[in-house]
PDB file of N, CA and C in Angstrom:
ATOM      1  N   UNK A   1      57.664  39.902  28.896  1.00  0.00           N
ATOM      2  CA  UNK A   1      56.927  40.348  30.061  1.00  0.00           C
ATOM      3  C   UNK A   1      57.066  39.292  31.156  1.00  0.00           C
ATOM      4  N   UNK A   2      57.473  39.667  32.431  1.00  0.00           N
ATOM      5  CA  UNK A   2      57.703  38.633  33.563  1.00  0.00           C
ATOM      6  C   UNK A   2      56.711  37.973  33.896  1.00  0.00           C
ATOM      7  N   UNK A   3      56.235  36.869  34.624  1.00  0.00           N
ATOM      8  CA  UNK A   3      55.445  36.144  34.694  1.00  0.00           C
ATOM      9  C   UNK A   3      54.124  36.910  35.944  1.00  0.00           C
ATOM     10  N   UNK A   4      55.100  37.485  36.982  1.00  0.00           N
ATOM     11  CA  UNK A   4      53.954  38.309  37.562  1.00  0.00           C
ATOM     12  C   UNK A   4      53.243  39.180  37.172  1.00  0.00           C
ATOM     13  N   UNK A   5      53.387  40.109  35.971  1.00  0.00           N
ATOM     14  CA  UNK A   5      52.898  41.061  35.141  1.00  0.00           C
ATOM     15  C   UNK A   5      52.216  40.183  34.429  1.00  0.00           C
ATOM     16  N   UNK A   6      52.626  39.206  33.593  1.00  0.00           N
ATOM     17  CA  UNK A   6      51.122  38.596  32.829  1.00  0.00           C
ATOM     18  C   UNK A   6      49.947  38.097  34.004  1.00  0.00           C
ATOM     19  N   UNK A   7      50.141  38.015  34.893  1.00  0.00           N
ATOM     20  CA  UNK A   7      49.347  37.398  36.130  1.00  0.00           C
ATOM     21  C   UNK A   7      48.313  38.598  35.968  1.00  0.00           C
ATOM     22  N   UNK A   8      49.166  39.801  36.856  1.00  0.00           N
ATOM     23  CA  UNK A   8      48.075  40.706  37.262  1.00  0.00           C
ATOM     24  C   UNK A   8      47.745  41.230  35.788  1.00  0.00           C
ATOM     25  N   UNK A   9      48.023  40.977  34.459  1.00  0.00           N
ATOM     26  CA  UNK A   9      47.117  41.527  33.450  1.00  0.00           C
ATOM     27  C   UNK A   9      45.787  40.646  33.490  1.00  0.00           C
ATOM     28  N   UNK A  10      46.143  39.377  33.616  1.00  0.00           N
ATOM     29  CA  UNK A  10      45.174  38.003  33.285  1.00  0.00           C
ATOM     30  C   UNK A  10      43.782  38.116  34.439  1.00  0.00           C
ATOM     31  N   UNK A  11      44.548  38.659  35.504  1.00  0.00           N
ATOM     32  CA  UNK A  11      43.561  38.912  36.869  1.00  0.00           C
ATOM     33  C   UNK A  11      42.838  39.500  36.254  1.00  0.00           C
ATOM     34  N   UNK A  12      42.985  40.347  35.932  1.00  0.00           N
ATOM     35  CA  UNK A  12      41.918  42.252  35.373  1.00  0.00           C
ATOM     36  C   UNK A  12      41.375  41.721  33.988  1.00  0.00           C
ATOM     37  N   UNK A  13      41.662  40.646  33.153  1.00  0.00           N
ATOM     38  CA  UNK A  13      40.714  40.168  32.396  1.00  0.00           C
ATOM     39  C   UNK A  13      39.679  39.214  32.644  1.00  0.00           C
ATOM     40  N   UNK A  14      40.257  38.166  33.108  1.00  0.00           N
ATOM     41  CA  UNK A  14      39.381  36.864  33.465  1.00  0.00           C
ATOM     42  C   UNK A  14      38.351  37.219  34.202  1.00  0.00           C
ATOM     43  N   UNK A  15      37.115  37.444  33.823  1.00  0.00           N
ATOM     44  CA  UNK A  15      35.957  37.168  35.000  1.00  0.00           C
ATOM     45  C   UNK A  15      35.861  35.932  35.810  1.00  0.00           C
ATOM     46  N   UNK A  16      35.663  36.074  37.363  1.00  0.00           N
ATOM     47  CA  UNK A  16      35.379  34.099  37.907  1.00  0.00           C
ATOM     48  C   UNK A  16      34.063  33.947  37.452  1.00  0.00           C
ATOM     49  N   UNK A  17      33.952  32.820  37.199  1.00  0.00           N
ATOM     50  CA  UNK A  17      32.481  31.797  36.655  1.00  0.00           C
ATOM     51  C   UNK A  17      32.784  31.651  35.379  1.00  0.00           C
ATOM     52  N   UNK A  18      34.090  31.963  34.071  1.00  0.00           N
ATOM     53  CA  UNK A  18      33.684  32.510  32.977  1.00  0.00           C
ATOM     54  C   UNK A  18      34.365  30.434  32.627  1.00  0.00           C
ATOM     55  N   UNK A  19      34.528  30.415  31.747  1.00  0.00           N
ATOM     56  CA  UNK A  19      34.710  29.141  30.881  1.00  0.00           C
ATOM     57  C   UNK A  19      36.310  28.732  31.284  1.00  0.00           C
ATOM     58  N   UNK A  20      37.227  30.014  31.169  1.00  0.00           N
ATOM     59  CA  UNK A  20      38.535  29.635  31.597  1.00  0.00           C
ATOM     60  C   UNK A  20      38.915  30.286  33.295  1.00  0.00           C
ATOM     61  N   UNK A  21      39.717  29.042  33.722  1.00  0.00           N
ATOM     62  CA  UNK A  21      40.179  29.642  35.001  1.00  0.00           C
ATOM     63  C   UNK A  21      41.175  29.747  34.616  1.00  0.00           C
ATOM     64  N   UNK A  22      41.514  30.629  36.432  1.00  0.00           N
ATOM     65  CA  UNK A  22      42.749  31.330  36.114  1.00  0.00           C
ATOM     66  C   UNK A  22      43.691  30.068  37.550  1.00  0.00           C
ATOM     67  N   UNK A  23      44.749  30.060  37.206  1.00  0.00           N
ATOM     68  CA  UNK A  23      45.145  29.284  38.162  1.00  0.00           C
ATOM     69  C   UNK A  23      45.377  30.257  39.571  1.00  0.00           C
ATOM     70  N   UNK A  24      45.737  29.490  40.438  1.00  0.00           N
ATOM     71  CA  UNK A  24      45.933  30.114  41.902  1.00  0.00           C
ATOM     72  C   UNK A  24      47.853  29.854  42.132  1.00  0.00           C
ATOM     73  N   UNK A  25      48.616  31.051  42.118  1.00  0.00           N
ATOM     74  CA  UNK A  25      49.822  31.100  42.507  1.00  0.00           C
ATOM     75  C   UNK A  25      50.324  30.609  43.775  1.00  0.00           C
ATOM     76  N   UNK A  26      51.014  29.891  44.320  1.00  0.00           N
ATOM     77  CA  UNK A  26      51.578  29.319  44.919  1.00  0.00           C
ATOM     78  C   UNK A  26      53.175  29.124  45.596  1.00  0.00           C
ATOM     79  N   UNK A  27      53.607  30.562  45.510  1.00  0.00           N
ATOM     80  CA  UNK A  27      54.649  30.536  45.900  1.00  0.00           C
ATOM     81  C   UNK A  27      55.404  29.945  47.172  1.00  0.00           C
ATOM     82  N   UNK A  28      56.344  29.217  47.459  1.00  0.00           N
ATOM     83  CA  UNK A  28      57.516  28.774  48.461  1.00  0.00           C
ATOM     84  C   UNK A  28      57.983  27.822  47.745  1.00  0.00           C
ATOM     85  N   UNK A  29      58.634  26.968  48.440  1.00  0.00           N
ATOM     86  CA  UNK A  29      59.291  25.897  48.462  1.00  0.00           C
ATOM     87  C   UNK A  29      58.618  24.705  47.402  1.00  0.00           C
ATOM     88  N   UNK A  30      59.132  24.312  46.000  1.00  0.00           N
ATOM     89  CA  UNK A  30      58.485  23.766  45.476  1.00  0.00           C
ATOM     90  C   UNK A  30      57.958  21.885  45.939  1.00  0.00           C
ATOM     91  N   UNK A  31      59.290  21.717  46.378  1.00  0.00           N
ATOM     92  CA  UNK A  31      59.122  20.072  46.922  1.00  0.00           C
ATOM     93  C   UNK A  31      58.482  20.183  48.057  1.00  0.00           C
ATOM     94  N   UNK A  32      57.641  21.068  48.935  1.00  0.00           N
ATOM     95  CA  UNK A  32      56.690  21.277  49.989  1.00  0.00           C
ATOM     96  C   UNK A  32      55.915  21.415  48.982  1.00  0.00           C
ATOM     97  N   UNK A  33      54.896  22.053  48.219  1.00  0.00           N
ATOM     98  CA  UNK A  33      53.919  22.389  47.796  1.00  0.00           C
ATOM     99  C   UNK A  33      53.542  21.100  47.152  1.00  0.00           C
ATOM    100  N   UNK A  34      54.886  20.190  46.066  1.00  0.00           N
ATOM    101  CA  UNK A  34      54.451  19.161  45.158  1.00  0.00           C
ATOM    102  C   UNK A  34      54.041  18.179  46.688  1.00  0.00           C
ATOM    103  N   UNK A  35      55.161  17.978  47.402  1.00  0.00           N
ATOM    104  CA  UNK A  35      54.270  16.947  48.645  1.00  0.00           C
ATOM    105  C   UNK A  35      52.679  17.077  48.807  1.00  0.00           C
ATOM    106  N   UNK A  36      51.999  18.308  49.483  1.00  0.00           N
ATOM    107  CA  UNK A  36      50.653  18.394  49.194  1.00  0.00           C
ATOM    108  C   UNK A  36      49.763  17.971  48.437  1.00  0.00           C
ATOM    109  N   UNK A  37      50.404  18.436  47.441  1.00  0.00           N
ATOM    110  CA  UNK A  37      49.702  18.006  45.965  1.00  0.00           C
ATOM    111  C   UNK A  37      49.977  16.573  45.863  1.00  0.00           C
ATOM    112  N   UNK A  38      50.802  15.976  45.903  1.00  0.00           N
ATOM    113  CA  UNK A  38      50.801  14.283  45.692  1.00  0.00           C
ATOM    114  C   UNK A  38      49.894  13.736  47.149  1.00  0.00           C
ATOM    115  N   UNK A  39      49.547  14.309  48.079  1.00  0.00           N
ATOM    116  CA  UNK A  39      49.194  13.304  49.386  1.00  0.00           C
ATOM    117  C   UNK A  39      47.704  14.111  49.459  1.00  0.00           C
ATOM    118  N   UNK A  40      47.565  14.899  48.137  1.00  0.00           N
ATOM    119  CA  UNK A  40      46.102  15.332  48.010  1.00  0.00           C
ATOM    120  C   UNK A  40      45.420  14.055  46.740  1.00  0.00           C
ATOM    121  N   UNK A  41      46.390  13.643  46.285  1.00  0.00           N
ATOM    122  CA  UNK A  41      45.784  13.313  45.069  1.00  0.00           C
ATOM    123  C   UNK A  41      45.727  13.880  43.730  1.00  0.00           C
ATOM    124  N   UNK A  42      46.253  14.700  43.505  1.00  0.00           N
ATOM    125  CA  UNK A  42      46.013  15.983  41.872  1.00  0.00           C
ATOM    126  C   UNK A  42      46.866  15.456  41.447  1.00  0.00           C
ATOM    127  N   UNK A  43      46.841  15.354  39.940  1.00  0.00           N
ATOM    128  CA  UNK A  43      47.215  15.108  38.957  1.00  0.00           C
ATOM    129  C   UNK A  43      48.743  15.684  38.946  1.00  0.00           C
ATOM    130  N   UNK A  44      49.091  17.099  39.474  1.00  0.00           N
ATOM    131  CA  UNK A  44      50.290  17.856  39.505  1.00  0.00           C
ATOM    132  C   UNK A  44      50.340  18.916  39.355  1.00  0.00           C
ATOM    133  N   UNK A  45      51.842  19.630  38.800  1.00  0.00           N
ATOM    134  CA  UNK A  45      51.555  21.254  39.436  1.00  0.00           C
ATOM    135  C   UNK A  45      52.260  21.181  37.743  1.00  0.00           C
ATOM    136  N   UNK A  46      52.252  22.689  37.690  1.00  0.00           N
ATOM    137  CA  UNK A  46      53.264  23.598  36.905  1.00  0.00           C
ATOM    138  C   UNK A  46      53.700  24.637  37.989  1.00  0.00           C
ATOM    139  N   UNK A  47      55.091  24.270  37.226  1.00  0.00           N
ATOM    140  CA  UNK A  47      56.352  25.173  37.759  1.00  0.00           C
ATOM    141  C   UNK A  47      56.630  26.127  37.426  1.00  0.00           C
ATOM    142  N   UNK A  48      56.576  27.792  37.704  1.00  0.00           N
ATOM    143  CA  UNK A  48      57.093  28.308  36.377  1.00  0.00           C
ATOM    144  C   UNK A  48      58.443  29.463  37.535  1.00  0.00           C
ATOM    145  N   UNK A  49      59.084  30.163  36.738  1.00  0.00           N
ATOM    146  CA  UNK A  49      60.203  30.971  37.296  1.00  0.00           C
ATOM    147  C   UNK A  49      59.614  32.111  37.582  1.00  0.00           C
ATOM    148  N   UNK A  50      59.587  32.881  38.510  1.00  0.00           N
ATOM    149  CA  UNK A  50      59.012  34.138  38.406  1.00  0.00           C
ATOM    150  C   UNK A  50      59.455  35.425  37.341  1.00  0.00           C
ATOM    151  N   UNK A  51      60.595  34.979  37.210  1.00  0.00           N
ATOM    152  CA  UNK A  51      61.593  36.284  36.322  1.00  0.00           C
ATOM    153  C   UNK A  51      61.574  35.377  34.707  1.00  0.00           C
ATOM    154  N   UNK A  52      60.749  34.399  34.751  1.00  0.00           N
ATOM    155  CA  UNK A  52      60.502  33.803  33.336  1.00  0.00           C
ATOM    156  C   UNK A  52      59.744  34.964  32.385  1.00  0.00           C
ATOM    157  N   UNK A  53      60.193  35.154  31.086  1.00  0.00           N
ATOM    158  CA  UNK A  53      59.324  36.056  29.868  1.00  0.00           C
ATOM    159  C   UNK A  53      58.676  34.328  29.397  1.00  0.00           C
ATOM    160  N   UNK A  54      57.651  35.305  29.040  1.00  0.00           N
ATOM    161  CA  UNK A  54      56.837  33.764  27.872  1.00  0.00           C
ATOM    162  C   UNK A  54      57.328  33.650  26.427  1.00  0.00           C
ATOM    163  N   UNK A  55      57.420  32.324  26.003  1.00  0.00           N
ATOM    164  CA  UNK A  55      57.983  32.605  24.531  1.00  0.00           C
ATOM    165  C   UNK A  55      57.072  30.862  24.574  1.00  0.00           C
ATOM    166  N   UNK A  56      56.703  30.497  23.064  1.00  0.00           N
ATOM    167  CA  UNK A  56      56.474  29.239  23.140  1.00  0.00           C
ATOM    168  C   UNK A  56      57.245  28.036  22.637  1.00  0.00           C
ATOM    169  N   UNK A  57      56.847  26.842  22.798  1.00  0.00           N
ATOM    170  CA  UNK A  57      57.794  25.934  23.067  1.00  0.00           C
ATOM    171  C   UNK A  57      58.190  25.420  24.420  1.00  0.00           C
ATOM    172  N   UNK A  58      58.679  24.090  24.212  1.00  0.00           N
ATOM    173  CA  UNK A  58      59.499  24.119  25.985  1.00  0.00           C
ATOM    174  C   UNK A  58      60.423  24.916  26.088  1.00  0.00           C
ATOM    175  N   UNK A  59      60.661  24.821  27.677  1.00  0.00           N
ATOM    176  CA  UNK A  59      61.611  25.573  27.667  1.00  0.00           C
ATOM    177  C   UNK A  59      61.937  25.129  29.311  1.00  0.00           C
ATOM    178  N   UNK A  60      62.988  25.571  30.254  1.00  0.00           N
ATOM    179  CA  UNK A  60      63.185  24.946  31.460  1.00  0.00           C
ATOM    180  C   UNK A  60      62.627  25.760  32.458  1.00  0.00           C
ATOM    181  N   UNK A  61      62.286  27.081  32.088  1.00  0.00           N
ATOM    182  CA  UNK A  61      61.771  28.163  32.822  1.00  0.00           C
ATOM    183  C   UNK A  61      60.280  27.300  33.489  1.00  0.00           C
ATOM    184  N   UNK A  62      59.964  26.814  32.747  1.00  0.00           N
ATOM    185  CA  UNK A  62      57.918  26.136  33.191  1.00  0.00           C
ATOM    186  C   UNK A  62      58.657  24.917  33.113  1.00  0.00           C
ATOM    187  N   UNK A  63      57.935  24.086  34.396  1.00  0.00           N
ATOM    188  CA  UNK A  63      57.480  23.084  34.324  1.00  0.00           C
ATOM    189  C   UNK A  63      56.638  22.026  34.529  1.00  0.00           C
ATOM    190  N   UNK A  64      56.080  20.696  33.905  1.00  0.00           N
ATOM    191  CA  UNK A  64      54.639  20.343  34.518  1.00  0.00           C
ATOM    192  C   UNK A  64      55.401  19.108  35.182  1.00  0.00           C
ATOM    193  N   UNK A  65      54.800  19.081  36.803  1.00  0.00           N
ATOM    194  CA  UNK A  65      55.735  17.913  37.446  1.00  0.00           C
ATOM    195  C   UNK A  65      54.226  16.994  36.980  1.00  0.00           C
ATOM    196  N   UNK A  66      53.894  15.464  37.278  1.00  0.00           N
ATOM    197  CA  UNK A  66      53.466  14.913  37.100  1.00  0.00           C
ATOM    198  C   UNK A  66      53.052  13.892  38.827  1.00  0.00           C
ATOM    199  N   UNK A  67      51.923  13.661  39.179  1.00  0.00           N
ATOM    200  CA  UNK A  67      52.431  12.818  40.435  1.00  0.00           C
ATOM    201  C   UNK A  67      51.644  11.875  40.045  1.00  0.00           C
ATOM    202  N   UNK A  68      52.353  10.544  40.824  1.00  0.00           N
ATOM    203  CA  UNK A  68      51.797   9.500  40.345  1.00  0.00           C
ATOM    204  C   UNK A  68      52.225   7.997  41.605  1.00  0.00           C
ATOM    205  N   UNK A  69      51.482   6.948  41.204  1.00  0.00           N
ATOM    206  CA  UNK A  69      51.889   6.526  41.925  1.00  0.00           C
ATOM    207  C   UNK A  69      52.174   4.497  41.491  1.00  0.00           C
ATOM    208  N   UNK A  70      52.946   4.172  42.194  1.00  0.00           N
ATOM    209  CA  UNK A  70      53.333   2.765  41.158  1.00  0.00           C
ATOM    210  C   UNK A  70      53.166   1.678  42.059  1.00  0.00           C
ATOM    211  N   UNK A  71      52.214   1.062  41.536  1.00  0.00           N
ATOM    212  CA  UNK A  71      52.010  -0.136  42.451  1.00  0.00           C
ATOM    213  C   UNK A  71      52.810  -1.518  41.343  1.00  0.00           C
ATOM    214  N   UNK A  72      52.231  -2.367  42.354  1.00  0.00           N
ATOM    215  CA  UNK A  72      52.518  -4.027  42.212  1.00  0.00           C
ATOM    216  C   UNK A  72      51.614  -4.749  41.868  1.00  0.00           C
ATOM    217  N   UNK A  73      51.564  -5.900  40.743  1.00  0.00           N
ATOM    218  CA  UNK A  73      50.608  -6.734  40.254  1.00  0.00           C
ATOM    219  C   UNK A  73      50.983  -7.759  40.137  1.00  0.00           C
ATOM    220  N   UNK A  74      50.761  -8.873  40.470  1.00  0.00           N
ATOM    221  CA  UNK A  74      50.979 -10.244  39.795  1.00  0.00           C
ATOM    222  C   UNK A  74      49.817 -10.348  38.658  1.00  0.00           C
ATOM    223  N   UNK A  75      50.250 -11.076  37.612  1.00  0.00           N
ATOM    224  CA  UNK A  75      49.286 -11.572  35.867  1.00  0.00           C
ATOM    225  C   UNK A  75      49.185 -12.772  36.412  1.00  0.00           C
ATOM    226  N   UNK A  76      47.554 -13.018  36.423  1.00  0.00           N
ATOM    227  CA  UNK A  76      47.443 -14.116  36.587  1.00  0.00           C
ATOM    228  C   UNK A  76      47.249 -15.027  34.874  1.00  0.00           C
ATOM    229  N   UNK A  77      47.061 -14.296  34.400  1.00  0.00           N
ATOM    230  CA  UNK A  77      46.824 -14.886  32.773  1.00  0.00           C
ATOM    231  C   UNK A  77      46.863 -13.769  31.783  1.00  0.00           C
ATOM    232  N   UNK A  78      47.211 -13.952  30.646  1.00  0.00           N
ATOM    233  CA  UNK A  78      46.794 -12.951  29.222  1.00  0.00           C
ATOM    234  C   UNK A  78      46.185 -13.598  28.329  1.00  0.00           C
ATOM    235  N   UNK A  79      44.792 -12.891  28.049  1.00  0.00           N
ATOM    236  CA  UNK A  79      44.197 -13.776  26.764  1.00  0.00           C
ATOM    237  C   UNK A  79      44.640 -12.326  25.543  1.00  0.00           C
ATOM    238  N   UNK A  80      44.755 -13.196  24.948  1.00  0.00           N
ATOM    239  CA  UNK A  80      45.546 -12.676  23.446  1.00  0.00           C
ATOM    240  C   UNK A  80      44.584 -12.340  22.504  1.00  0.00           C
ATOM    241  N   UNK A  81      44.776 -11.506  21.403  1.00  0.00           N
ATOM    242  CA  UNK A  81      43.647 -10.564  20.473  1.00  0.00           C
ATOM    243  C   UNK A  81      44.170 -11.754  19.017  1.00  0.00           C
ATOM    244  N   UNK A  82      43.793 -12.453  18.518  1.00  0.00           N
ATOM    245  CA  UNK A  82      44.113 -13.059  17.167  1.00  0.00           C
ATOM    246  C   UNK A  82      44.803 -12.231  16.444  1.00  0.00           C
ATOM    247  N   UNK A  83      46.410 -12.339  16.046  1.00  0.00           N
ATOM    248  CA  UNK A  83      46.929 -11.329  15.051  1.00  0.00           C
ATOM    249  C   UNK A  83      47.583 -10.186  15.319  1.00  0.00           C
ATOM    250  N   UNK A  84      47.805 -10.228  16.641  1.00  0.00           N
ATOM    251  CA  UNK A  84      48.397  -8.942  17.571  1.00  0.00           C
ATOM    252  C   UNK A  84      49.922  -9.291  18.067  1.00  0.00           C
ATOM    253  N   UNK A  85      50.587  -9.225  18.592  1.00  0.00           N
ATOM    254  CA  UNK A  85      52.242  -9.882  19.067  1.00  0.00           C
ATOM    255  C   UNK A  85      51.099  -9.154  20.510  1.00  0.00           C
ATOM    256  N   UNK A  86      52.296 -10.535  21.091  1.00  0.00           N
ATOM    257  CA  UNK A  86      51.880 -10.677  22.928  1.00  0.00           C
ATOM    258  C   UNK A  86      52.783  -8.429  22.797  1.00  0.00           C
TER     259      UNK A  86
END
C-alpha cells in the first residue's frame, strides 16, 4: 500500500488528543524543509518516498536525517574512575 493511502487510512483512525500522533506531511524540496528544521532546532525529520509500500526493516525508501550540531572544546583536565582505561 503506497504511503499516501496509509496516510489517509491513519487520518480516519487517529483521533487528535489521543496518546499517538499522527505526523504532519511535508512535501517539497527535502534540503529546504531539513534547513528549517535544523535552524528551528528539532531533533530531525523522516524521509519517506511517496510511491514507497511499507515492509519492515531498513530500507532506502524512509529515512531518519538527524540534525545536529558540532562544536569546539578545549580539556582542561580528566580525573580518572580507579580501574577504567583513560
Amino acid at each position: 500500500m503506497a504511503l499516501e493511502d496509509r496516510r489517509e487510512i491513519l487520518e480516519g483512525i487517529i483521533e487528535p488528543g489521543e496518546n499517538i500522533q499522527f505526523s504532519q506531511a511535508m512535501p517539497g524540496d527535502a534540503k529546504a524543509i531539513f534547513h528549517l528544521i535544523d535552524e528551528a532546532g528539532i531533533e530531525g525529520m523522516v524521509s519517506k518516498r511517496r510511491d514507497s509500500n511499507y515492509r519492515s526493516g531498513r530500507s532506502t525508501n524512509w529515512l531518519k536525517i538527524k540534525s545536529y550540531a558540532v562544536e569546539g572544546y578545549e580539556i582542561l583536565g580528566v580525573e580518572r574512575e580507579m580501574g577504567k582505561p583513560l
